[in-house]
Protein backbone atom coordinates (compact mmCIF):
# COMPACT_ATOMS: atom_id res chain seq x y z
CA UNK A 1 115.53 128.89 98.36
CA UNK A 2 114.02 125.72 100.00
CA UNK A 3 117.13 123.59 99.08
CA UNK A 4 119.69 126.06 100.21
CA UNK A 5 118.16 126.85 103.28
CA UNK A 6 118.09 123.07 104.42
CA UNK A 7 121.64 122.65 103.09
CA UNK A 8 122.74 126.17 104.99
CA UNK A 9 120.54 124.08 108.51
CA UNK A 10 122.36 121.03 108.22
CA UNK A 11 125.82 122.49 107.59
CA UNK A 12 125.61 125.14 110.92
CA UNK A 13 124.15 121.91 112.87
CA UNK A 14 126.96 119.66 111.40
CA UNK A 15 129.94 122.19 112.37
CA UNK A 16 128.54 123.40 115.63
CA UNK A 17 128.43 119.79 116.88
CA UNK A 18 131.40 118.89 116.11
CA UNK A 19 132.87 121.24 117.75
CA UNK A 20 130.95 121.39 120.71
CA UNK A 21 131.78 117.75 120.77
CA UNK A 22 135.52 118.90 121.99
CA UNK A 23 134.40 118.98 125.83
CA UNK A 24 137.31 120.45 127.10
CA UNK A 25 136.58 119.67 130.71
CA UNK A 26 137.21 115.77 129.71
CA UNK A 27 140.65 116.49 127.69
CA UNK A 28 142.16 118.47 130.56
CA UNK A 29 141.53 116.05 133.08
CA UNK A 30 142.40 113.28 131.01
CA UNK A 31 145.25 114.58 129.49
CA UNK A 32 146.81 116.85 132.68
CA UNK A 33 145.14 115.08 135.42
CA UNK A 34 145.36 111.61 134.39
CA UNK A 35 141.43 111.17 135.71
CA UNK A 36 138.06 111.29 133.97
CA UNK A 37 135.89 114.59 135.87
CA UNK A 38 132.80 112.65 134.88
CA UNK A 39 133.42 110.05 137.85
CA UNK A 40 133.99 112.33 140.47
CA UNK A 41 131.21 115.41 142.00
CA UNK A 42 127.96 116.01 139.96
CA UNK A 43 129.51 113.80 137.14
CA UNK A 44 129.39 116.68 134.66
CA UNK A 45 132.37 117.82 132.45
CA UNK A 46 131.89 121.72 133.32
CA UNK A 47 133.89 123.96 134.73
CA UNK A 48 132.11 123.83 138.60
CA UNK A 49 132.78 120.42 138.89
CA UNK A 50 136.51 120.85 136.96
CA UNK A 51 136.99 123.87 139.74
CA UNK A 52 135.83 121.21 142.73
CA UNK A 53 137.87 118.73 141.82
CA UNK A 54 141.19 119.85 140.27
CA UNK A 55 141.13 123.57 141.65
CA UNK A 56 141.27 126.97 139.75
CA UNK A 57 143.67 126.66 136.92
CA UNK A 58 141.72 123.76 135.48
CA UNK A 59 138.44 125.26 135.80
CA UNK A 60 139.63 128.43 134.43
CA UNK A 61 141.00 126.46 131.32
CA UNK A 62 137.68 124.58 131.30
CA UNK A 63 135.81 127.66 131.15
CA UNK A 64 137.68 129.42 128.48
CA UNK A 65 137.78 126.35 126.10
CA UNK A 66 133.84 126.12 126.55
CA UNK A 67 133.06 129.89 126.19
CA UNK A 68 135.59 129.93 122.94
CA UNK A 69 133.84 126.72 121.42
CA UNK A 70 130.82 128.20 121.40
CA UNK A 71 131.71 131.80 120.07
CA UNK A 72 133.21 130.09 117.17
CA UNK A 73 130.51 127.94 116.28
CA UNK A 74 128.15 130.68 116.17
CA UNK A 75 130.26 132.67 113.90
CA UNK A 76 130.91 130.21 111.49
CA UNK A 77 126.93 129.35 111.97
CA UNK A 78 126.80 133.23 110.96
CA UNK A 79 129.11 133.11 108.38
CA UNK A 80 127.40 130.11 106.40
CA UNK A 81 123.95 131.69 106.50
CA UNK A 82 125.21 134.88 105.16
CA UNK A 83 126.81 133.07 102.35
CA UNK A 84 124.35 130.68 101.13
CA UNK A 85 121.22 132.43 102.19
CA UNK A 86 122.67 136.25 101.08
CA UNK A 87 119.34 137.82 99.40
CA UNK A 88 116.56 135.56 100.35
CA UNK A 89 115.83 137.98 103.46
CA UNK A 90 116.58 135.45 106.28
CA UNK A 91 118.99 137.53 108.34
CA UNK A 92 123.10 135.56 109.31
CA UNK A 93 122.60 135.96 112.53
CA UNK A 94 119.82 133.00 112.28
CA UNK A 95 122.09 130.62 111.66
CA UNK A 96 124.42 131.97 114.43
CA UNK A 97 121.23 131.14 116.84
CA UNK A 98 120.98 127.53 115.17
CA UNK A 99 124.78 127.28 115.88
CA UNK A 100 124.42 127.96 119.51
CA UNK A 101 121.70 125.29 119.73
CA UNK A 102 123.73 122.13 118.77
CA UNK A 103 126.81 123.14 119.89
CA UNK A 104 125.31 122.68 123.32
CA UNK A 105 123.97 120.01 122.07
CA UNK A 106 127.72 118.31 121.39
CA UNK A 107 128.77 120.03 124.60
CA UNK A 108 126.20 117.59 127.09
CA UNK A 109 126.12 114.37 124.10
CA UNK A 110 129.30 115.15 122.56
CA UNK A 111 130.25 112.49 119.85
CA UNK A 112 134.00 111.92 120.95
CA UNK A 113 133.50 110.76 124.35
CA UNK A 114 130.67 108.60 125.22
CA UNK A 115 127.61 111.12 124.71
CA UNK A 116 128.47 111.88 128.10
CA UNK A 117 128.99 115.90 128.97
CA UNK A 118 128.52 118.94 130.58
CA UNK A 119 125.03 120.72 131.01
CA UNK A 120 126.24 123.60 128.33
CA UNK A 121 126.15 126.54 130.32
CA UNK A 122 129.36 128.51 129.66
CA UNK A 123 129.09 127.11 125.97
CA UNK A 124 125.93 128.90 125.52
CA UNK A 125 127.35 132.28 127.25
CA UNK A 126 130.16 131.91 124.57
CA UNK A 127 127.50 131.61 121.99
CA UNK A 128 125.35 134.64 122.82
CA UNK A 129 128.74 136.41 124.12
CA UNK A 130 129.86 136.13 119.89
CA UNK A 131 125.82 136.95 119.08
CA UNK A 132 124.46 140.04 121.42
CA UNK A 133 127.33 140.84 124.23
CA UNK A 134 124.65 143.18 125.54
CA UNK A 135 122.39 140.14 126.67
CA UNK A 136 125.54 138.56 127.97
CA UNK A 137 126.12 141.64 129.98
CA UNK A 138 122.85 141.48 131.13
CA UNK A 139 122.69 138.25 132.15
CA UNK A 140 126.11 137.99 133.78
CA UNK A 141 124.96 140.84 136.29
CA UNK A 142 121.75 139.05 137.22
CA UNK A 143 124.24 135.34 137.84
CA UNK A 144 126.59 137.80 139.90
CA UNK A 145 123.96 138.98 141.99
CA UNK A 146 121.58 135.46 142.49
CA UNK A 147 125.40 134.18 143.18
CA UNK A 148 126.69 136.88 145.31
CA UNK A 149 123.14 135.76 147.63
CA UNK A 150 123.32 132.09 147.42
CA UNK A 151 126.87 131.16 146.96
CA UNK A 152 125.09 128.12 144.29
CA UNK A 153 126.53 128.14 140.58
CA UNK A 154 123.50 126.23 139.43
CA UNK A 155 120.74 128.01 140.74
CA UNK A 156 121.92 131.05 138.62
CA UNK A 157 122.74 129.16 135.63
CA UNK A 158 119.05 127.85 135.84
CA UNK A 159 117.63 131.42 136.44
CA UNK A 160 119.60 133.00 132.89
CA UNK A 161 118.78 130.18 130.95
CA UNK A 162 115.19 130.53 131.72
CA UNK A 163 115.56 134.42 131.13
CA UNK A 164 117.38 134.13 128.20
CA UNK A 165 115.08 133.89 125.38
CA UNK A 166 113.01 136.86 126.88
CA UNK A 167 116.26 139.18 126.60
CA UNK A 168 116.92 137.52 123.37
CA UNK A 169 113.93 138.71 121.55
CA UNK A 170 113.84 142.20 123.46
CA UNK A 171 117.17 142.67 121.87
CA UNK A 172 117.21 142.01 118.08
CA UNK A 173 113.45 143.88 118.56
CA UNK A 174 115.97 146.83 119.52
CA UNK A 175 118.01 146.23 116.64
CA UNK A 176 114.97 145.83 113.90
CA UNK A 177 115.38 142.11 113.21
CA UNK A 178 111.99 141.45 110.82
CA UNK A 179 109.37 139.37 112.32
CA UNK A 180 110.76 135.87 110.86
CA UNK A 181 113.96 136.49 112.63
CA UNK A 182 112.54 137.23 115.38
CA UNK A 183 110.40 134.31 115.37
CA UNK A 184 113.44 132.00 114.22
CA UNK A 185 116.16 133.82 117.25
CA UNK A 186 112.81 133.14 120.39
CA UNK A 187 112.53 129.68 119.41
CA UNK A 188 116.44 128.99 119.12
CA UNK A 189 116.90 131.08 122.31
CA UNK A 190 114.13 128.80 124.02
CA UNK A 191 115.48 125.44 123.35
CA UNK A 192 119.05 126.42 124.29
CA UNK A 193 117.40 127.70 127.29
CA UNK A 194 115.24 124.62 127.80
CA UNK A 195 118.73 122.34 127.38
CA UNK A 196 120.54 123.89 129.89
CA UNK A 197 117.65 123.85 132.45
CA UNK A 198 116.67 120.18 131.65
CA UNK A 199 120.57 119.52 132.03
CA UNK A 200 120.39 120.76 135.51
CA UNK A 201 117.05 118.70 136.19
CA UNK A 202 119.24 116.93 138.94
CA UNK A 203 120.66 120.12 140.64
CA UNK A 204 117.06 121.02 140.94
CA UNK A 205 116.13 118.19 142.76
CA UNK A 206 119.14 119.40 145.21
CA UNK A 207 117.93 122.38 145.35
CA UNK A 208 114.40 121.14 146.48
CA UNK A 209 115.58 118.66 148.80
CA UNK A 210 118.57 121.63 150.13
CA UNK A 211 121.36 119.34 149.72
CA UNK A 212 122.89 121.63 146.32
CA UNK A 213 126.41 122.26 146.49
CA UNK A 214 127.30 125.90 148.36
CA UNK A 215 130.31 127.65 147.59
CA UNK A 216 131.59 128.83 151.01
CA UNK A 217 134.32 131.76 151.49
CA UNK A 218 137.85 130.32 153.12
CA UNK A 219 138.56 131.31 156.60
């Protein structure tokens, strides 16, 4: 079981990676607005700094390409657990948490550009979105709100990540995940969590220093 279960780890990590290496953000401006995102704005490759620069039909394309990266890492994370680890009582939906971790991971180092990224937010929401869409729900409502207040993307992204692992666990709990599991999913949810906080370590100093960028309504 020892042997499988490290060869099931390092083929979730291997395939979530790589894909989370495909930052879409980059391609799109690359390859349909003949610019790099990462030199202009916060420097990031998400979608906030995508929608800043290049307007609403690149960030939209930005945001579905990360969301569907990371669903599909997950699953496949899923999928490989269930196959090589099928009777050894170590529940799929382990290695779908795994998945989510390092295909953030590629998502802010990603291999095919530079190790130079986004901060992994919407990647992550497409990860627990293919995982527990009840947490996503969840979360989304408490973003909409903190962003309906402050008009600033990156104060809610910082506030879900940090809440994340706490709805994680609450939820497989609800659905009977065994101990281990449960164990296995906090941890997972807590580093994703930690990532994507530590990947906005800059927006925070904004924050402190009130200089974070607002979204304002058009007159």
């Amino acid at each position: 079981m020892g042997f499988k279960l490290i060869a099931a780890c390092i083929l979730v990590a291997a395939e979530a990676y790589l894909l989370g290496s495909i930052v879409f953000g980059i391609l799109i401006s690359k390859h349909f607005c003949h610019d790099d995102v990462r030199t202009h704005g916060s420097g990031s490759a998400g979608m906030t700094n995508m929608l800043r620069n290049y307007g609403k039909a690149a960030g939209a394309a930005t945001a579905v390409g990360d969301v569907a990266k990371g669903a599909v890492a997950v699953l496949l994370g899923r999928l490989i657990f269930a196959w090589l680890l099928a009777g050894t009582g170590i529940e799929p939906v382990c290695g779908a948490y795994l998945a989510g971790i390092f295909a953030v991971i590629g998502h802010t180092l990603p291999v095919y550009f530079g190790f130079k990224g986004g901060k992994g937010v919407l990647v992550g929401a497409g990860a627990i979105l293919a995982t527990s869409p009840v947490v996503v729900l969840a979360l989304l409502i408490i973003f909409l709100i903190e962003f309906a207040i402050t008009r600033i993307v990156s104060l809610g992204s910082i506030i879900v990540a940090g809440l994340y692992p706490i709805l994680a666990i609450v939820y497989w709990a609800w659905q009977g995940a065994n101990l281990p599991s449960l164990v296995f999913i906090g941890v997972c949810a807590a580093i994703m969590g930690g990532m994507v906080i530590y990947m906005h370590r800059s927006n925070i100093q904004r924050l402190k220093d009130g200089t974070e960028y607002r979204f304002t309504k058009k007159k």
